[in-house]
C-alpha atoms as a PDB file:
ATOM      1  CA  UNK A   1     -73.010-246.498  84.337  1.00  0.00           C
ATOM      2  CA  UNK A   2     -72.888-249.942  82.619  1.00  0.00           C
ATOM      3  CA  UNK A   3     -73.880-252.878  84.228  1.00  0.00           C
ATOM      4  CA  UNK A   4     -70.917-255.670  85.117  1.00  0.00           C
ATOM      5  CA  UNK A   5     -72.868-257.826  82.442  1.00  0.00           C
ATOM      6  CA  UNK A   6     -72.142-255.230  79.857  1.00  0.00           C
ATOM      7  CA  UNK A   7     -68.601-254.399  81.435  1.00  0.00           C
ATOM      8  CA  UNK A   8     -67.686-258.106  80.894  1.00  0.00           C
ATOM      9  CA  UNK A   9     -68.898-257.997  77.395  1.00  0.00           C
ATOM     10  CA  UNK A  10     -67.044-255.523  76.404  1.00  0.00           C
ATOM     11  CA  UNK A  11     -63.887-256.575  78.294  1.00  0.00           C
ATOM     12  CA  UNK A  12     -63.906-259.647  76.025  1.00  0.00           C
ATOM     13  CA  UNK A  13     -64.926-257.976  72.862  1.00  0.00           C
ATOM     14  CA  UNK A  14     -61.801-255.528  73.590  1.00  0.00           C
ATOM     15  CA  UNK A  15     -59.599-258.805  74.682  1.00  0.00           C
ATOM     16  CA  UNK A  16     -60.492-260.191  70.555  1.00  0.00           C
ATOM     17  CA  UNK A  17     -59.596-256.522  68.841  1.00  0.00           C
ATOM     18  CA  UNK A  18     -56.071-257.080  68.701  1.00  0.00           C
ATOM     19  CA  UNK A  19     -56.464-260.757  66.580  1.00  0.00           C
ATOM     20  CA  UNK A  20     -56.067-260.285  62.807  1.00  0.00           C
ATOM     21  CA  UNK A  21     -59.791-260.895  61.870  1.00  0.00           C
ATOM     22  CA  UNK A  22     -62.050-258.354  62.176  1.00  0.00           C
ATOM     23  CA  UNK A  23     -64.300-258.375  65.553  1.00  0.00           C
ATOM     24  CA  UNK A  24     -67.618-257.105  65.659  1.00  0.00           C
ATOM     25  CA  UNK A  25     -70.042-256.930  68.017  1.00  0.00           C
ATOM     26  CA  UNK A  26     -73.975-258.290  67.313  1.00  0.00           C
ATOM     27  CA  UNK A  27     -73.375-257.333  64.088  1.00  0.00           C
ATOM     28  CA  UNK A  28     -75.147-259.200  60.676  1.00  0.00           C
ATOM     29  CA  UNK A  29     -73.388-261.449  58.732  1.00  0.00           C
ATOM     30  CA  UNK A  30     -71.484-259.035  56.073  1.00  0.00           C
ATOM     31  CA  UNK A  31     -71.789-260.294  52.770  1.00  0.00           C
ATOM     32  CA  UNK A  32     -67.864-259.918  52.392  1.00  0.00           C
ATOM     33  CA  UNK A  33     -65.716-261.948  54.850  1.00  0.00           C
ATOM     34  CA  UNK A  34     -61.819-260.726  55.490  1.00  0.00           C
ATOM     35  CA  UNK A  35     -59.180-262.692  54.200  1.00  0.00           C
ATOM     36  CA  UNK A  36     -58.069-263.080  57.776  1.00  0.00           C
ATOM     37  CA  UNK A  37     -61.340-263.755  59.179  1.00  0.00           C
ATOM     38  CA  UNK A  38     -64.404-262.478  60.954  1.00  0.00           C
ATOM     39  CA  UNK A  39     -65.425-263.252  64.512  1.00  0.00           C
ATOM     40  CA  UNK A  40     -69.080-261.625  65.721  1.00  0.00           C
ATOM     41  CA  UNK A  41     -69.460-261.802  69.368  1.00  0.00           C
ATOM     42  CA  UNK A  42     -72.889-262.832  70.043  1.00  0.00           C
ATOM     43  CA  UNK A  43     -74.177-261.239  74.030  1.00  0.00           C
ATOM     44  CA  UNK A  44     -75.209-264.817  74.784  1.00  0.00           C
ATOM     45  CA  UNK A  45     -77.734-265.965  77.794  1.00  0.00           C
ATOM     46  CA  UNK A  46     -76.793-265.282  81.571  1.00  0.00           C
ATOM     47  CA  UNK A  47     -78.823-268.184  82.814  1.00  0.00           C
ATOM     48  CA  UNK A  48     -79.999-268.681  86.251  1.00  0.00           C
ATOM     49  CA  UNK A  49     -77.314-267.452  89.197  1.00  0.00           C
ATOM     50  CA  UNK A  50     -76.499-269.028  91.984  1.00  0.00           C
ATOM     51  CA  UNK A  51     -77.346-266.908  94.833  1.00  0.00           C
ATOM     52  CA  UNK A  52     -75.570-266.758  97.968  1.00  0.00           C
ATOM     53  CA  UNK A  53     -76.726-264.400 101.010  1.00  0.00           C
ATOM     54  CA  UNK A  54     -74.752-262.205 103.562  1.00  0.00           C
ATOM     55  CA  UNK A  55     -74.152-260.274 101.483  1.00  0.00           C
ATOM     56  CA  UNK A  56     -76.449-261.054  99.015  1.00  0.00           C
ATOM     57  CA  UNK A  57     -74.777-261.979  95.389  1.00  0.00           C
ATOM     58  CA  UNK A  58     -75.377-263.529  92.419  1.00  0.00           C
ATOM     59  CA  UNK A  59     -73.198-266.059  90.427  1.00  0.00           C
ATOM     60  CA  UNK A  60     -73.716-266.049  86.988  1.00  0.00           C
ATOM     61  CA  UNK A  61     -72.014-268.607  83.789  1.00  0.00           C
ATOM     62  CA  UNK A  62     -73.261-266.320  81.157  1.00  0.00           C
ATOM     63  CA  UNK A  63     -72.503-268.348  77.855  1.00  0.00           C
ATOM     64  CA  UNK A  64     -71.764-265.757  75.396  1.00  0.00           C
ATOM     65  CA  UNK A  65     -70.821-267.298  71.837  1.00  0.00           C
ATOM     66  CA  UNK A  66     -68.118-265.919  69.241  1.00  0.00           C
ATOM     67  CA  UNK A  67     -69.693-266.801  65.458  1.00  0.00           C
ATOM     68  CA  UNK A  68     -66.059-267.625  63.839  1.00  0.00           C
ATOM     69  CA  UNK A  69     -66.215-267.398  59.723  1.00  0.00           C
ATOM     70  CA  UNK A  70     -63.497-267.456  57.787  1.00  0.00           C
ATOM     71  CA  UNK A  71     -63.637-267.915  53.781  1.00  0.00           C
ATOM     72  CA  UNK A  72     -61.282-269.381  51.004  1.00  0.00           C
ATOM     73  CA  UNK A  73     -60.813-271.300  47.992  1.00  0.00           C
ATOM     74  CA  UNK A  74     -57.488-273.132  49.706  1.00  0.00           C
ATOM     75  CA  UNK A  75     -56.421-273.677  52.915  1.00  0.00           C
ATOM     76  CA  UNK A  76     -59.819-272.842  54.240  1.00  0.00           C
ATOM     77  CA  UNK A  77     -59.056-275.556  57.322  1.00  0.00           C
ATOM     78  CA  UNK A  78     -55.692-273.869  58.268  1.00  0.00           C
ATOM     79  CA  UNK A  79     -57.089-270.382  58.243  1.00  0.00           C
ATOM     80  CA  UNK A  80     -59.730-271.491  60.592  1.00  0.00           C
ATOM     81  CA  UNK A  81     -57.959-273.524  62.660  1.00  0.00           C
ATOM     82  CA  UNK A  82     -55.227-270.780  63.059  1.00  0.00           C
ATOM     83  CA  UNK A  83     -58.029-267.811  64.041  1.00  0.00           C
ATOM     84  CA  UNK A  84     -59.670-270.566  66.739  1.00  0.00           C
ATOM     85  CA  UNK A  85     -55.742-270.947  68.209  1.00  0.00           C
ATOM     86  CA  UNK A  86     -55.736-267.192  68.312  1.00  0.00           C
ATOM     87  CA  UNK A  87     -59.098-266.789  70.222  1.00  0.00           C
ATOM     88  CA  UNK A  88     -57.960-269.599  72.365  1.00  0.00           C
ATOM     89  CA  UNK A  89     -54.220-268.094  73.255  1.00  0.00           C
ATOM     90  CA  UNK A  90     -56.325-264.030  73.561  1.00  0.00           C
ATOM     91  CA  UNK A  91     -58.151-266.098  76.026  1.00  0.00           C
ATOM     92  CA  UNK A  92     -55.510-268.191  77.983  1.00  0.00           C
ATOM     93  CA  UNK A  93     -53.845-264.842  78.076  1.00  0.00           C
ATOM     94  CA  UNK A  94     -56.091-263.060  80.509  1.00  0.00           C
ATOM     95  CA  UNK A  95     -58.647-265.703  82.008  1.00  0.00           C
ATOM     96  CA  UNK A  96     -60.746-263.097  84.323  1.00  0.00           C
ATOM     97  CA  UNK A  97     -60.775-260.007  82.011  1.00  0.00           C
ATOM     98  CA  UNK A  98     -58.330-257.622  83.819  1.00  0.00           C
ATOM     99  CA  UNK A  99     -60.565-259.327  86.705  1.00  0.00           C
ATOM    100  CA  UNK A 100     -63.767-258.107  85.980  1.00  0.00           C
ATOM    101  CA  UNK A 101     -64.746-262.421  85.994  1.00  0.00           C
ATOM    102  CA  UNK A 102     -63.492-265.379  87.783  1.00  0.00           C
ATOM    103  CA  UNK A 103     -62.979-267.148  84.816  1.00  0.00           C
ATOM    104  CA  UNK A 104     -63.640-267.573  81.442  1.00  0.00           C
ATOM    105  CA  UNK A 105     -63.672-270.523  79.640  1.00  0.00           C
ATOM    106  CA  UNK A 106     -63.749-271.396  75.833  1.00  0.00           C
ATOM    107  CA  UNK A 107     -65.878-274.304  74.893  1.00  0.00           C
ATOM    108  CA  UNK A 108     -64.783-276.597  71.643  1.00  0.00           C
ATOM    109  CA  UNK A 109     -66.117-275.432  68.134  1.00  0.00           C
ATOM    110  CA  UNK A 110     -67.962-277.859  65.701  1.00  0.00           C
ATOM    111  CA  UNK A 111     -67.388-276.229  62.514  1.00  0.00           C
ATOM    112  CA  UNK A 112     -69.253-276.851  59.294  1.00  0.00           C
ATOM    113  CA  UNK A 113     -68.301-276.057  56.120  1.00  0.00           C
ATOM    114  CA  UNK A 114     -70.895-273.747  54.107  1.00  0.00           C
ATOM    115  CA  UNK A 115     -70.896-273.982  50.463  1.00  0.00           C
ATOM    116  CA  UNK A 116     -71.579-270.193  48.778  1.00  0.00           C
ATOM    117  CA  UNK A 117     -73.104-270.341  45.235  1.00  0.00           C
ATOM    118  CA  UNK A 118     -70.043-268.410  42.615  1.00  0.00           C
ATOM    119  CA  UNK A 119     -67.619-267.858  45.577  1.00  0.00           C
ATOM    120  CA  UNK A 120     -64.801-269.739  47.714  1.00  0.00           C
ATOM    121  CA  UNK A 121     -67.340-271.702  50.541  1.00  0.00           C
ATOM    122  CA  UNK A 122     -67.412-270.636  54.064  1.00  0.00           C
ATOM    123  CA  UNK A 123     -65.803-272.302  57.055  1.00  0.00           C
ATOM    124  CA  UNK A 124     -67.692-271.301  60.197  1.00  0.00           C
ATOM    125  CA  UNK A 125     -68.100-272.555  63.968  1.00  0.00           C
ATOM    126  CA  UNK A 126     -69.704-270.993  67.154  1.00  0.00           C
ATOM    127  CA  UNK A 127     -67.396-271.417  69.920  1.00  0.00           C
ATOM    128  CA  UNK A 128     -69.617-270.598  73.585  1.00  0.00           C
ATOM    129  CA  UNK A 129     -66.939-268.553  75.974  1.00  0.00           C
ATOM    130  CA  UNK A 130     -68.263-268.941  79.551  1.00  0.00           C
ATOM    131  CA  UNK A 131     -68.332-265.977  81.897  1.00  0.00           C
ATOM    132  CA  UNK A 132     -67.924-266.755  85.791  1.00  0.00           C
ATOM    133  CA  UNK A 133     -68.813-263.411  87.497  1.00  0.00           C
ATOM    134  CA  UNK A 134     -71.345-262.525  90.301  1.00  0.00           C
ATOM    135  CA  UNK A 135     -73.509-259.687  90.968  1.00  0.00           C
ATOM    136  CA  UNK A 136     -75.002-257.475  93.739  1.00  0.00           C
ATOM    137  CA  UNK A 137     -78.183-258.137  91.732  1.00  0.00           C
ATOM    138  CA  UNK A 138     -80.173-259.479  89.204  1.00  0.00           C
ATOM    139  CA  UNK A 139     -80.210-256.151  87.017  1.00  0.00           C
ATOM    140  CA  UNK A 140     -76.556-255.100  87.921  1.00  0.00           C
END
């Protein structure tokens, strides 16, 4: 049985499937990047949970990241910007996962543009989606 860390992880890699660039999961880099896009959902740090007793739970913000890249000779900005508003409204959509978390909340992207040596340069960002969501325990 998974745990409710990797229940949550998946939950929000399923919640990004439907946009139009492709979603992977703690995958490399691919050396080609879809017209529409590539996100790679990164697992992220749980940090240190609150813990509250009777009954005993944990409260973790785990800050998972989404590595957004999307590549092209023109209109590089507007494809990015429009695959950030997707993740953003796939989100808003569905804020505790089919309520597997409290909440989760997108943090802003600061995107850099990458040049690539005999191709159309990269436009990438990593955009840290926290995960509210407690435990029974540390390993759970």
């Amino acid at each position: 049985m998974p745990t409710i860390r990797e229940t949550v992880l998946a939950a929000l890699h399923a919640r990004l499937q439907p946009l139009a660039a492709l979603t992977l999961r703690d995958e490399v880099l691919p050396e080609r990047i879809p017209a529409a896009g590539l996100i790679i959902l990164r697992d992220g740090q749980t940090g240190e949970p609150d813990v509250t007793l009777s009954p005993l739970r944990y409260h973790y913000q785990h800050r998972a990241e989404l590595e957004v890249v999307v590549q092209a000779g023109t209109g590089r900005a507007s494809t990015f910007d429009d695959l950030v508003a997707a993740i953003g409204a796939a989100l808003e959509a569905d804020r505790t996962l089919g309520g597997l978390c409290d909440w989760v909340e997108p943090e802003a992207p600061a995107s850099v543009d990458l040049p690539v040596e005999g191709a159309a340069a990269l436009k990438a960002a990593m955009i840290t989606v926290v995960l509210h969501y407690s435990t029974s325990g540390p390993l759970q």
